[in-house]
Protein backbone atom coordinates (compact mmCIF):
# COMPACT_ATOMS: atom_id res chain seq x y z
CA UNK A 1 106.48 93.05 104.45
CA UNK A 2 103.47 91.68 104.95
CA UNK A 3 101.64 89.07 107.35
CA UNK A 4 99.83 85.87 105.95
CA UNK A 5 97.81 83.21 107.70
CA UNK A 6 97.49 80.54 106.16
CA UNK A 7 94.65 77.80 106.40
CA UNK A 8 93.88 74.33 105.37
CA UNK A 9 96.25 72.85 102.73
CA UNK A 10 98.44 76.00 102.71
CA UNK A 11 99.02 75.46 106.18
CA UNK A 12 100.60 71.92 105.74
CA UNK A 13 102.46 73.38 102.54
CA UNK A 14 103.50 76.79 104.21
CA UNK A 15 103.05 76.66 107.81
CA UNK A 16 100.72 78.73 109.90
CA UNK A 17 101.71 82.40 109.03
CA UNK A 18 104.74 83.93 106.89
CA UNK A 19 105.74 87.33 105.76
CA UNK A 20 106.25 88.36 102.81
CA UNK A 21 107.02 91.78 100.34
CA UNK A 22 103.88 92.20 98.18
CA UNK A 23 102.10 94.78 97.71
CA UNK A 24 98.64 93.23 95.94
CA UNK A 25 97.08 89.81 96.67
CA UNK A 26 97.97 88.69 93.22
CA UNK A 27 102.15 89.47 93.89
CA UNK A 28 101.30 87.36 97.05
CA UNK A 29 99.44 84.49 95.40
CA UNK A 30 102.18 84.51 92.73
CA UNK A 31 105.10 84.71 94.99
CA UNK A 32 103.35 81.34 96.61
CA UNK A 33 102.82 79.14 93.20
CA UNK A 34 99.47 79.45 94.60
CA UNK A 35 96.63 79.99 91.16
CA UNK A 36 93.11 79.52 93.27
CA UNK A 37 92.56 80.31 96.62
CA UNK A 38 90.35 82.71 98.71
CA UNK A 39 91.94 85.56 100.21
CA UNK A 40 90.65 87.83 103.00
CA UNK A 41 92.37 91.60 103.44
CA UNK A 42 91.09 92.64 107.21
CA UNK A 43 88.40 90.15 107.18
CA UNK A 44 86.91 91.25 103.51
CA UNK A 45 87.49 88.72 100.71
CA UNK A 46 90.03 90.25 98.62
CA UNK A 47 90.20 90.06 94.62
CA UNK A 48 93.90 89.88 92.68
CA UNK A 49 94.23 93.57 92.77
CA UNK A 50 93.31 94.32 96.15
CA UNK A 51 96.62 96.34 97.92
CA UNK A 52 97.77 95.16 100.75
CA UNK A 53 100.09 97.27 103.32
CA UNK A 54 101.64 96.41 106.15
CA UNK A 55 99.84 96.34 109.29
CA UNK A 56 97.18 94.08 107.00
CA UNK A 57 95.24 90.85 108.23
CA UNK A 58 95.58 88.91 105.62
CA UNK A 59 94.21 85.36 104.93
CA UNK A 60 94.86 82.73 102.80
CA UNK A 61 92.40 79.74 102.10
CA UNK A 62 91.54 77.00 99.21
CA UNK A 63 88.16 77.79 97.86
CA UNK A 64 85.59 76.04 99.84
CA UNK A 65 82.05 75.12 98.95
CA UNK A 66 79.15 73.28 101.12
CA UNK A 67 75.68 72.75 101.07
């Protein structure tokens, strides 16, 4: 199992933090419904493939832009 914290919209949807048995950011993103978001593995963004183990920090965000 792993550790999510969850941010912005996926916190109202989700909550602030779940667990959850993946072990790659896609299985987590799928296991959410979730199709676009930004995801940070121990404070690194993180791409589909990335593994994740337990023990992880691992964030979940919507993508984000500014100017």
């Amino acid at each position: 199992m792993v550790r999510i914290k969850l941010f912005a919209k996926f916190r109202e949807k989700f909550g602030d933090e779940m667990e959850i048995e993946a072990k790659t950011v896609g299985e987590i993103l799928e296991k959410l419904g979730i199709e676009d978001a930004v995801v940070a593995v121990n404070l690194e963004v993180a791409h589909r493939d990335t593994p994740v183990d337990e023990g992880d920090e691992i964030a979940v965000m919507p993508r984000f832009s500014g100017g």
